[in-house]
PDB file of N, CA and C in Angstrom:
ATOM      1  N   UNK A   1     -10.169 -18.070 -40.760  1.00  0.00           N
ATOM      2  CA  UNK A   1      -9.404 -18.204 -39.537  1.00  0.00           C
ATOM      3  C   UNK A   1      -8.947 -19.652 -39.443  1.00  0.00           C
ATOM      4  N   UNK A   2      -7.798 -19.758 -39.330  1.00  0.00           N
ATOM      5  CA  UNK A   2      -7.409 -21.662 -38.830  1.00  0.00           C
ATOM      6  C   UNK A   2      -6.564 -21.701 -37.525  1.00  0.00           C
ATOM      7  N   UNK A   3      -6.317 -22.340 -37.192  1.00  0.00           N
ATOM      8  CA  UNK A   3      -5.865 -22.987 -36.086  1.00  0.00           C
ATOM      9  C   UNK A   3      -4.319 -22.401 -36.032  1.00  0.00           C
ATOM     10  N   UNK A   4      -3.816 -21.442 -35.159  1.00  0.00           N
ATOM     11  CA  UNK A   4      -2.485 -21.486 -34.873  1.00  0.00           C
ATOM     12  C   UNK A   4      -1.339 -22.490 -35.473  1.00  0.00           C
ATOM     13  N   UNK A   5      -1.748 -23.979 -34.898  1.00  0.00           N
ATOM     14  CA  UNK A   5      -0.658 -24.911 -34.430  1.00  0.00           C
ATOM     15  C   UNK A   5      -0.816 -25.350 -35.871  1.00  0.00           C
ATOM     16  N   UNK A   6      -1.724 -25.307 -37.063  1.00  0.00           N
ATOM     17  CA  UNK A   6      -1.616 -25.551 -38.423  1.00  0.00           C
ATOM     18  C   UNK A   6      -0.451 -24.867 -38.705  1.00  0.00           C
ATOM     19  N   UNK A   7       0.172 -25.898 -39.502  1.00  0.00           N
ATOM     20  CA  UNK A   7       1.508 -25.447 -40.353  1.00  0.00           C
ATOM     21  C   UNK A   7       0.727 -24.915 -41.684  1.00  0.00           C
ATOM     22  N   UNK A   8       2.337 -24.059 -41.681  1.00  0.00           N
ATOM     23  CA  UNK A   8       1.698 -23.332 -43.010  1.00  0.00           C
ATOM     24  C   UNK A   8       0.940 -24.302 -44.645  1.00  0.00           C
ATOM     25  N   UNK A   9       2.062 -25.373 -44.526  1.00  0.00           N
ATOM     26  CA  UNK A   9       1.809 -26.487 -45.587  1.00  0.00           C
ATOM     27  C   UNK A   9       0.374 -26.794 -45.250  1.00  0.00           C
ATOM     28  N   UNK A  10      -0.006 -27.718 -44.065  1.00  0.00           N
ATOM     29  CA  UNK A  10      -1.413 -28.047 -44.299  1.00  0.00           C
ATOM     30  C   UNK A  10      -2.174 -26.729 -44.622  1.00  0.00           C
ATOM     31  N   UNK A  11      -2.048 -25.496 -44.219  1.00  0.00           N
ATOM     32  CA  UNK A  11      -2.973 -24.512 -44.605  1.00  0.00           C
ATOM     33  C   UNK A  11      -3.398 -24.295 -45.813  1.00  0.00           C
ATOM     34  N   UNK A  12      -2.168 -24.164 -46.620  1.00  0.00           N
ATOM     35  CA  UNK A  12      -2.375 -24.205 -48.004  1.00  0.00           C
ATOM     36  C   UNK A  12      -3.036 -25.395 -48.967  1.00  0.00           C
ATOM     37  N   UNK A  13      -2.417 -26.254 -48.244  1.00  0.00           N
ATOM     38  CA  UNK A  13      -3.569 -27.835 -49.031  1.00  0.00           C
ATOM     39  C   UNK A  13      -4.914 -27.478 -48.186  1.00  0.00           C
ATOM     40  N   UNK A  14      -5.688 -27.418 -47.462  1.00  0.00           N
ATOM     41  CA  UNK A  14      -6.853 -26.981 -46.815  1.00  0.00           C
ATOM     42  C   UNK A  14      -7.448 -25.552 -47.743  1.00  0.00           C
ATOM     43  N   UNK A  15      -6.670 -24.779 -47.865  1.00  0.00           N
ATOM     44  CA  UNK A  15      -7.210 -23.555 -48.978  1.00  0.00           C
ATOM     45  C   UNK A  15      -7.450 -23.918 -50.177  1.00  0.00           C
ATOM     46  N   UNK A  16      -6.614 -25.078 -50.718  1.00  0.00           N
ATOM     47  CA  UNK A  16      -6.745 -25.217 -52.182  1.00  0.00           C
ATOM     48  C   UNK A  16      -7.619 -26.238 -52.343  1.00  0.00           C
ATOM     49  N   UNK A  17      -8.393 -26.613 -51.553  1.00  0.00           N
ATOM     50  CA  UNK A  17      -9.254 -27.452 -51.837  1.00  0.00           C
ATOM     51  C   UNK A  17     -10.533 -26.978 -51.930  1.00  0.00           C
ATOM     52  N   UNK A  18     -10.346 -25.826 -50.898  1.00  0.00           N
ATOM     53  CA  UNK A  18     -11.574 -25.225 -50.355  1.00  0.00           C
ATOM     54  C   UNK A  18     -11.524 -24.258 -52.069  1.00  0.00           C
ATOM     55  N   UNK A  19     -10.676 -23.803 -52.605  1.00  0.00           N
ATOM     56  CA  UNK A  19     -10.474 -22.815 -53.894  1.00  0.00           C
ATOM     57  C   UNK A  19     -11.287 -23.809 -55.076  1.00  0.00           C
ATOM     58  N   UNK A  20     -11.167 -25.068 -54.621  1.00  0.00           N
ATOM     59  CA  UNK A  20     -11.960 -25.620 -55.697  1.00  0.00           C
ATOM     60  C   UNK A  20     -13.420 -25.610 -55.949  1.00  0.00           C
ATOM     61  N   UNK A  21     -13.999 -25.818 -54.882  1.00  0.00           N
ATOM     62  CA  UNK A  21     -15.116 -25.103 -54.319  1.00  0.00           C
ATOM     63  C   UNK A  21     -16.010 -23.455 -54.358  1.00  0.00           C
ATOM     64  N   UNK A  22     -15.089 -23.260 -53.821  1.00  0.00           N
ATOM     65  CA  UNK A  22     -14.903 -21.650 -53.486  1.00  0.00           C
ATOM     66  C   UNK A  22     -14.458 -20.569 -53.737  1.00  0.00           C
ATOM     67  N   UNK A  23     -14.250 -20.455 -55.434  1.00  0.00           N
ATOM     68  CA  UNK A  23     -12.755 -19.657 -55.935  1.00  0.00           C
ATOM     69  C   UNK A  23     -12.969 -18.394 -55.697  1.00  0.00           C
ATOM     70  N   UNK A  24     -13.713 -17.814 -55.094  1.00  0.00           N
ATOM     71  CA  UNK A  24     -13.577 -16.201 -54.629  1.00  0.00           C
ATOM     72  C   UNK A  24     -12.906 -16.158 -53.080  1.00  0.00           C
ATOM     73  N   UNK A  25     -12.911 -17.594 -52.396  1.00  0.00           N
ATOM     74  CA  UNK A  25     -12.168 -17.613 -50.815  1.00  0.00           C
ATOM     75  C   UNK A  25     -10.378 -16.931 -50.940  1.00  0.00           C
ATOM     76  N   UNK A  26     -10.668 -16.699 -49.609  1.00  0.00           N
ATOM     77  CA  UNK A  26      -9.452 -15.582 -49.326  1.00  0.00           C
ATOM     78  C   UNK A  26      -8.972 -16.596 -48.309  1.00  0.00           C
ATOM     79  N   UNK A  27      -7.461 -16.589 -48.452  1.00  0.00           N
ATOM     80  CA  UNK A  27      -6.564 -17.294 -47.717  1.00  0.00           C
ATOM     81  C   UNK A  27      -5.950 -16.501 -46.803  1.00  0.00           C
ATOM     82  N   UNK A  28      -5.576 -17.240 -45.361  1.00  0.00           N
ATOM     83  CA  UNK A  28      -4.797 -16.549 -44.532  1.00  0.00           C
ATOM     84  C   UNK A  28      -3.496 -16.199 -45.165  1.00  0.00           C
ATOM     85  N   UNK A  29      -2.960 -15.169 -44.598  1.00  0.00           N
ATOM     86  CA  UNK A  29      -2.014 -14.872 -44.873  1.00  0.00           C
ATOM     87  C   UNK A  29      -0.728 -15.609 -44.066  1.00  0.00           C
ATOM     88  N   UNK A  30       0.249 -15.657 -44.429  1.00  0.00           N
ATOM     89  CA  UNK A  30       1.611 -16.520 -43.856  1.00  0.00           C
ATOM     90  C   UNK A  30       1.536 -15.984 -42.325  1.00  0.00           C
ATOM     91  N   UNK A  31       1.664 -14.523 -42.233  1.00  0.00           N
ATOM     92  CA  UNK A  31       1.474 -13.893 -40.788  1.00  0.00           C
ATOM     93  C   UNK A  31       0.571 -14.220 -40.053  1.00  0.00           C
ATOM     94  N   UNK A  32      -0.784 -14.547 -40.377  1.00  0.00           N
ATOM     95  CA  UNK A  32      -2.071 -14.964 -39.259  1.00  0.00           C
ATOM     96  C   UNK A  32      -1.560 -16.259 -38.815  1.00  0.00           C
ATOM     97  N   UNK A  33      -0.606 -16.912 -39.434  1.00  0.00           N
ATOM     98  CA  UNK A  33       0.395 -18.153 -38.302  1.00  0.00           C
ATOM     99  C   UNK A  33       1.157 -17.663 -37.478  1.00  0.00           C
ATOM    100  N   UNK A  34       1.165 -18.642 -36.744  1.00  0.00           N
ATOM    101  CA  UNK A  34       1.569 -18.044 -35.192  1.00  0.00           C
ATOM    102  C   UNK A  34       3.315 -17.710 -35.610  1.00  0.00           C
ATOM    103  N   UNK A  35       4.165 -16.688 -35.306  1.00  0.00           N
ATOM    104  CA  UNK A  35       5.865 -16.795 -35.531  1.00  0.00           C
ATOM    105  C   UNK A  35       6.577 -17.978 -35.144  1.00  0.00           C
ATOM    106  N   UNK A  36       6.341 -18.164 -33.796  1.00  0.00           N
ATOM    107  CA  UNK A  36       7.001 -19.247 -33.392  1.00  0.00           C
ATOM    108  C   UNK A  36       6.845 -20.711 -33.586  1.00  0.00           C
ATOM    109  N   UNK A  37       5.200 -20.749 -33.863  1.00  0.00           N
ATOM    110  CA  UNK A  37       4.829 -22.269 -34.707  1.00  0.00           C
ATOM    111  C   UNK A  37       5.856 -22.605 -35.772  1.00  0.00           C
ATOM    112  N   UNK A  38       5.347 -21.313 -37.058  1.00  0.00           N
ATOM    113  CA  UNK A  38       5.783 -21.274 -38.126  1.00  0.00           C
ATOM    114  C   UNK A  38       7.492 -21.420 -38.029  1.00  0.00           C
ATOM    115  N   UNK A  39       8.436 -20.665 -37.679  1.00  0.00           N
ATOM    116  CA  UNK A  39       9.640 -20.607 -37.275  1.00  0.00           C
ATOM    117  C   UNK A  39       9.933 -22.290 -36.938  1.00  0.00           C
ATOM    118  N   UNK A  40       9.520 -22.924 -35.855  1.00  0.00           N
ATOM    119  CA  UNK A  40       9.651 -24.577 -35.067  1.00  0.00           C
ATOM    120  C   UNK A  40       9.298 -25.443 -36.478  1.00  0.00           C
ATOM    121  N   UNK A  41       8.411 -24.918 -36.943  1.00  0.00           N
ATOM    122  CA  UNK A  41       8.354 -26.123 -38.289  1.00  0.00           C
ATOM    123  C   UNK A  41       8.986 -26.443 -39.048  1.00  0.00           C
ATOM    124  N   UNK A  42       9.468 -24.964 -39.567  1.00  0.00           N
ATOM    125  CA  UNK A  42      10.458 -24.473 -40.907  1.00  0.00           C
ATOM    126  C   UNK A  42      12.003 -25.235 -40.313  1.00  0.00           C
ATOM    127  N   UNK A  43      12.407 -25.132 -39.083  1.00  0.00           N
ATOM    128  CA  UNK A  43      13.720 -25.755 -38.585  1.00  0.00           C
ATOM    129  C   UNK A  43      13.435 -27.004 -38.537  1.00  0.00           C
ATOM    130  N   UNK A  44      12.414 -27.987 -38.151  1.00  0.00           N
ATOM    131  CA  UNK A  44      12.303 -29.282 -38.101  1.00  0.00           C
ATOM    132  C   UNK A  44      12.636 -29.536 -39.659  1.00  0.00           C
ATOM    133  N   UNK A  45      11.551 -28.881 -40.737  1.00  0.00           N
ATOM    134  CA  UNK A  45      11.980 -29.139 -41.896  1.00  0.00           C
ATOM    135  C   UNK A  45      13.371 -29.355 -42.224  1.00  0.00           C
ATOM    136  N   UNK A  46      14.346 -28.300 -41.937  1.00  0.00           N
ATOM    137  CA  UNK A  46      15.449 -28.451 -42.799  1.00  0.00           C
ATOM    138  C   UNK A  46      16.028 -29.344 -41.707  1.00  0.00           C
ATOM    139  N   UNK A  47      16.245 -29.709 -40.697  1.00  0.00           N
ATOM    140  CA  UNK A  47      16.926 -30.963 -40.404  1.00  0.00           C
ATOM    141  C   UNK A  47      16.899 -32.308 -40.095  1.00  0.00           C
ATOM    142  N   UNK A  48      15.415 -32.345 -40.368  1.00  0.00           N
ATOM    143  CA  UNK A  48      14.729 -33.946 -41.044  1.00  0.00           C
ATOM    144  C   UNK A  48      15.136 -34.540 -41.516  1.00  0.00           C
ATOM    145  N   UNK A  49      15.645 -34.358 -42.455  1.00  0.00           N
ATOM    146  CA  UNK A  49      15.828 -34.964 -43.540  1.00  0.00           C
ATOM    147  C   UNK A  49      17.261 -36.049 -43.542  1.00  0.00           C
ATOM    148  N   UNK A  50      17.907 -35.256 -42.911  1.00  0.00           N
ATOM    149  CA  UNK A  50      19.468 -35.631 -42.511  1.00  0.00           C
ATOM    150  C   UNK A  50      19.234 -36.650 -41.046  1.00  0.00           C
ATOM    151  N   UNK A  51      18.297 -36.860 -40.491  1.00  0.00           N
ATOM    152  CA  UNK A  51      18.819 -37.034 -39.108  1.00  0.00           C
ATOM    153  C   UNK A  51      17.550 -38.311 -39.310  1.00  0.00           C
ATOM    154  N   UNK A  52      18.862 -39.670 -38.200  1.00  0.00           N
ATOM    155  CA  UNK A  52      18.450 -40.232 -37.956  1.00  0.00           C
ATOM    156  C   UNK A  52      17.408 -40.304 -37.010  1.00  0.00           C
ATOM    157  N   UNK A  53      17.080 -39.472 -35.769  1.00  0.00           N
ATOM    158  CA  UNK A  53      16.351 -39.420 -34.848  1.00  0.00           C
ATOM    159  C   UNK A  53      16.163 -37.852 -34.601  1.00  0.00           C
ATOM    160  N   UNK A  54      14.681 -37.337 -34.415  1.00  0.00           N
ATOM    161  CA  UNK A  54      14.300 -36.009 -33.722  1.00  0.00           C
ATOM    162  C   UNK A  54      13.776 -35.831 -33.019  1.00  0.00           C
ATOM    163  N   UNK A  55      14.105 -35.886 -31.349  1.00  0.00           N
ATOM    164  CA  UNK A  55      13.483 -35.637 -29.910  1.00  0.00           C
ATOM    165  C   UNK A  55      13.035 -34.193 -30.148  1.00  0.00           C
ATOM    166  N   UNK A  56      11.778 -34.253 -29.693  1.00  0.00           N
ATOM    167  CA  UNK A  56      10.875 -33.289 -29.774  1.00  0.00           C
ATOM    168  C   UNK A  56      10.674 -33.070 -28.297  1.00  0.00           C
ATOM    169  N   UNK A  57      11.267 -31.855 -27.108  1.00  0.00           N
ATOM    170  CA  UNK A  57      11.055 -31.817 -26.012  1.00  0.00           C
ATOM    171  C   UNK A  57       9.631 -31.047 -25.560  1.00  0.00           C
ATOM    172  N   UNK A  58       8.491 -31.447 -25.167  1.00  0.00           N
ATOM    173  CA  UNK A  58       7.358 -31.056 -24.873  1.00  0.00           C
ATOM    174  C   UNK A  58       6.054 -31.348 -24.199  1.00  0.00           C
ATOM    175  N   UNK A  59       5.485 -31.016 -23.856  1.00  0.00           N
ATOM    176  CA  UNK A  59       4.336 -31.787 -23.191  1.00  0.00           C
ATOM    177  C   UNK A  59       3.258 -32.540 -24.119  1.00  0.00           C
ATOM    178  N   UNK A  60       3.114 -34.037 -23.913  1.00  0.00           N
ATOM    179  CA  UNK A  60       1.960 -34.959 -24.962  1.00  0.00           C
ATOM    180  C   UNK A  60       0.693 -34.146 -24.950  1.00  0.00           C
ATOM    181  N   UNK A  61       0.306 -33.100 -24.320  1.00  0.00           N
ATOM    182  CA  UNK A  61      -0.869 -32.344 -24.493  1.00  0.00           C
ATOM    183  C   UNK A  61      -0.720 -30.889 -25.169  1.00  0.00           C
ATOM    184  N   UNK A  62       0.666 -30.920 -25.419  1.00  0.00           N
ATOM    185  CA  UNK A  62       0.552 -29.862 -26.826  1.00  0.00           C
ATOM    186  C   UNK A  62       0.478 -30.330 -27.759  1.00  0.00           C
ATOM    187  N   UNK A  63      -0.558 -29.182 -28.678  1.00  0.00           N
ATOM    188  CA  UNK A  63      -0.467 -29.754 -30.199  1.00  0.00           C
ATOM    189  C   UNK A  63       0.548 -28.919 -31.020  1.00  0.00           C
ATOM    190  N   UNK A  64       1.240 -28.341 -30.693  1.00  0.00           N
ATOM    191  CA  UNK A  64       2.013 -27.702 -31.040  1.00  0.00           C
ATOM    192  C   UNK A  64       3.732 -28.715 -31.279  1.00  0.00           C
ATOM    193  N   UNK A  65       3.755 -29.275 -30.553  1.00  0.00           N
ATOM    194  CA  UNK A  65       4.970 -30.555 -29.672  1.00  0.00           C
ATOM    195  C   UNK A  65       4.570 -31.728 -30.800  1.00  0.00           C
ATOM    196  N   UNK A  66       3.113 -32.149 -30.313  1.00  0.00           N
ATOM    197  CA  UNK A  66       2.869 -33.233 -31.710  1.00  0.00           C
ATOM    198  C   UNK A  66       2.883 -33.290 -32.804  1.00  0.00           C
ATOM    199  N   UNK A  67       2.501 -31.725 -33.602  1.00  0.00           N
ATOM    200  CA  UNK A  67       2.812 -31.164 -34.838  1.00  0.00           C
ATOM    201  C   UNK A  67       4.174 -30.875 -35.308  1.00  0.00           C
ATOM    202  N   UNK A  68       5.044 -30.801 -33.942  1.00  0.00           N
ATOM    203  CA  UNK A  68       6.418 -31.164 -34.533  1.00  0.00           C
ATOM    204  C   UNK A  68       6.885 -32.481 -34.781  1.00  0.00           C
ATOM    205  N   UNK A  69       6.286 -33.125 -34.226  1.00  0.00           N
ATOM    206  CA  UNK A  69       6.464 -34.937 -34.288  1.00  0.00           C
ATOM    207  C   UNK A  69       6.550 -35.049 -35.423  1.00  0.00           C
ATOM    208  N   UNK A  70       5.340 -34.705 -36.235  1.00  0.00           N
ATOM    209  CA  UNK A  70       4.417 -35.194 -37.326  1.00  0.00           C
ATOM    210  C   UNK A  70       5.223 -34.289 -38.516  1.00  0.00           C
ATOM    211  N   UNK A  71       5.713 -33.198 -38.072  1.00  0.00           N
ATOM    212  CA  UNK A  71       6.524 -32.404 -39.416  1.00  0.00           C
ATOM    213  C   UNK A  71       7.889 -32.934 -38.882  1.00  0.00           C
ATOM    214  N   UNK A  72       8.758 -33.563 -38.381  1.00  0.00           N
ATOM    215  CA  UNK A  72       9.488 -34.468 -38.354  1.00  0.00           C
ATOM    216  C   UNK A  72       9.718 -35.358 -39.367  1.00  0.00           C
ATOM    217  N   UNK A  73       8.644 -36.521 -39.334  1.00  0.00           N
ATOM    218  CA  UNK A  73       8.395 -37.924 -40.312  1.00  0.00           C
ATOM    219  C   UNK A  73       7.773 -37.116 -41.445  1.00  0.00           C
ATOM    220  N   UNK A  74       6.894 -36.587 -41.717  1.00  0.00           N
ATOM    221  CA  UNK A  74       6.889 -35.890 -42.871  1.00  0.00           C
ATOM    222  C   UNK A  74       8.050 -35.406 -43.975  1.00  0.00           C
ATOM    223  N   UNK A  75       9.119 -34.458 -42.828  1.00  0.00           N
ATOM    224  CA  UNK A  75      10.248 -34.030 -43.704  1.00  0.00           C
ATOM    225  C   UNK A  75      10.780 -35.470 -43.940  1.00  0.00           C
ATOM    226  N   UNK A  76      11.122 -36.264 -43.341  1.00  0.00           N
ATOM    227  CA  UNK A  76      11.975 -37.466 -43.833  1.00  0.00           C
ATOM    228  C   UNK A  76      12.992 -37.537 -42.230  1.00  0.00           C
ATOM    229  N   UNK A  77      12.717 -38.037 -41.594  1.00  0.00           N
ATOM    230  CA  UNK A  77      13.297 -38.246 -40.477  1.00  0.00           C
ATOM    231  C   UNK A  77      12.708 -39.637 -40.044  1.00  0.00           C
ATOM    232  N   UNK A  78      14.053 -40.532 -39.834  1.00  0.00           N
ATOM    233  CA  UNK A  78      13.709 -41.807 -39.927  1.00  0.00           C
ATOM    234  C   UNK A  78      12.513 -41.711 -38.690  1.00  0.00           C
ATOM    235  N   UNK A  79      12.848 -41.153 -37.536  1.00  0.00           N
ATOM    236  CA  UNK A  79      12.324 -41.529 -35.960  1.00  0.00           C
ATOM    237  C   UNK A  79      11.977 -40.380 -35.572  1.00  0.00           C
ATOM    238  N   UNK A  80      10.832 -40.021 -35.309  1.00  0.00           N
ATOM    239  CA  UNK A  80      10.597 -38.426 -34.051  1.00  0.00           C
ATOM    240  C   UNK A  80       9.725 -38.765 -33.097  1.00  0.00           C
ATOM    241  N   UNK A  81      10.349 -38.693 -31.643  1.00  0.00           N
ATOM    242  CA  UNK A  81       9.953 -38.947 -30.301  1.00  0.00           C
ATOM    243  C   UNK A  81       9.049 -37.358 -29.899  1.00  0.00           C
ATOM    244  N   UNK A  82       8.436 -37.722 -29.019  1.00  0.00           N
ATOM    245  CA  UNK A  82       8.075 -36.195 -27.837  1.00  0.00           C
ATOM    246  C   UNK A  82       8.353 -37.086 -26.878  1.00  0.00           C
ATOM    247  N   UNK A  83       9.201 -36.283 -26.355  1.00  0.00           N
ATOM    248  CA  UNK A  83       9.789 -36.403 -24.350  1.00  0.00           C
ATOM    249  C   UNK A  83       9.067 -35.661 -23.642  1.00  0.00           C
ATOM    250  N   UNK A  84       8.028 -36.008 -22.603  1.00  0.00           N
ATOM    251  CA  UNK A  84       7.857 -35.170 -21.789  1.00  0.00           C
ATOM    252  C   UNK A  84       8.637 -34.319 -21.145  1.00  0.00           C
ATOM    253  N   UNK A  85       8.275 -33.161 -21.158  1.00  0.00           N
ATOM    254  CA  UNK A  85       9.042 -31.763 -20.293  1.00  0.00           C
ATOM    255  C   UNK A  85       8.674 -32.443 -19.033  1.00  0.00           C
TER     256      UNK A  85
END
């Protein structure tokens, strides 16, 4: 079981480590992520990369909002803000 607001990427580096360890462990499947997490990430991804700045509109007490921050600068986005809602 992992955490919703885990992107699929960290999931898989978190499994494959644990596979080193553990090579009979069973990985979540893409679906036991949440749709709409997964979906918000995958779009930050593809327009990261291109963009000078990515306002992230959300509350500082989601981790969902901060995990877009963070998959923001990850993809390659010079700057990613969260604005409070």
């Amino acid at each position: 079981v992992t955490q919703t607001t885990l992107s699929v990427d960290d999931t898989a580096e978190i499994i494959a480590a644990l596979q080193t360890r553990f090579p009979d462990i069973a990985g979540p499947r893409k679906s036991d992520i949440c749709y709409a997490t997964s979906n918000r990430q995958d779009a930050v991804k593809l327009i990261a990369p291109g963009a000078d700045l990515v306002l992230v509109v959300g509350s500082p007490q989601s981790s969902n909002s901060s995990r877009l921050v963070e998959t923001a600068l990850r993809a390659g986005a010079r700057q990613a803000i969260l604005v409070d809602d």
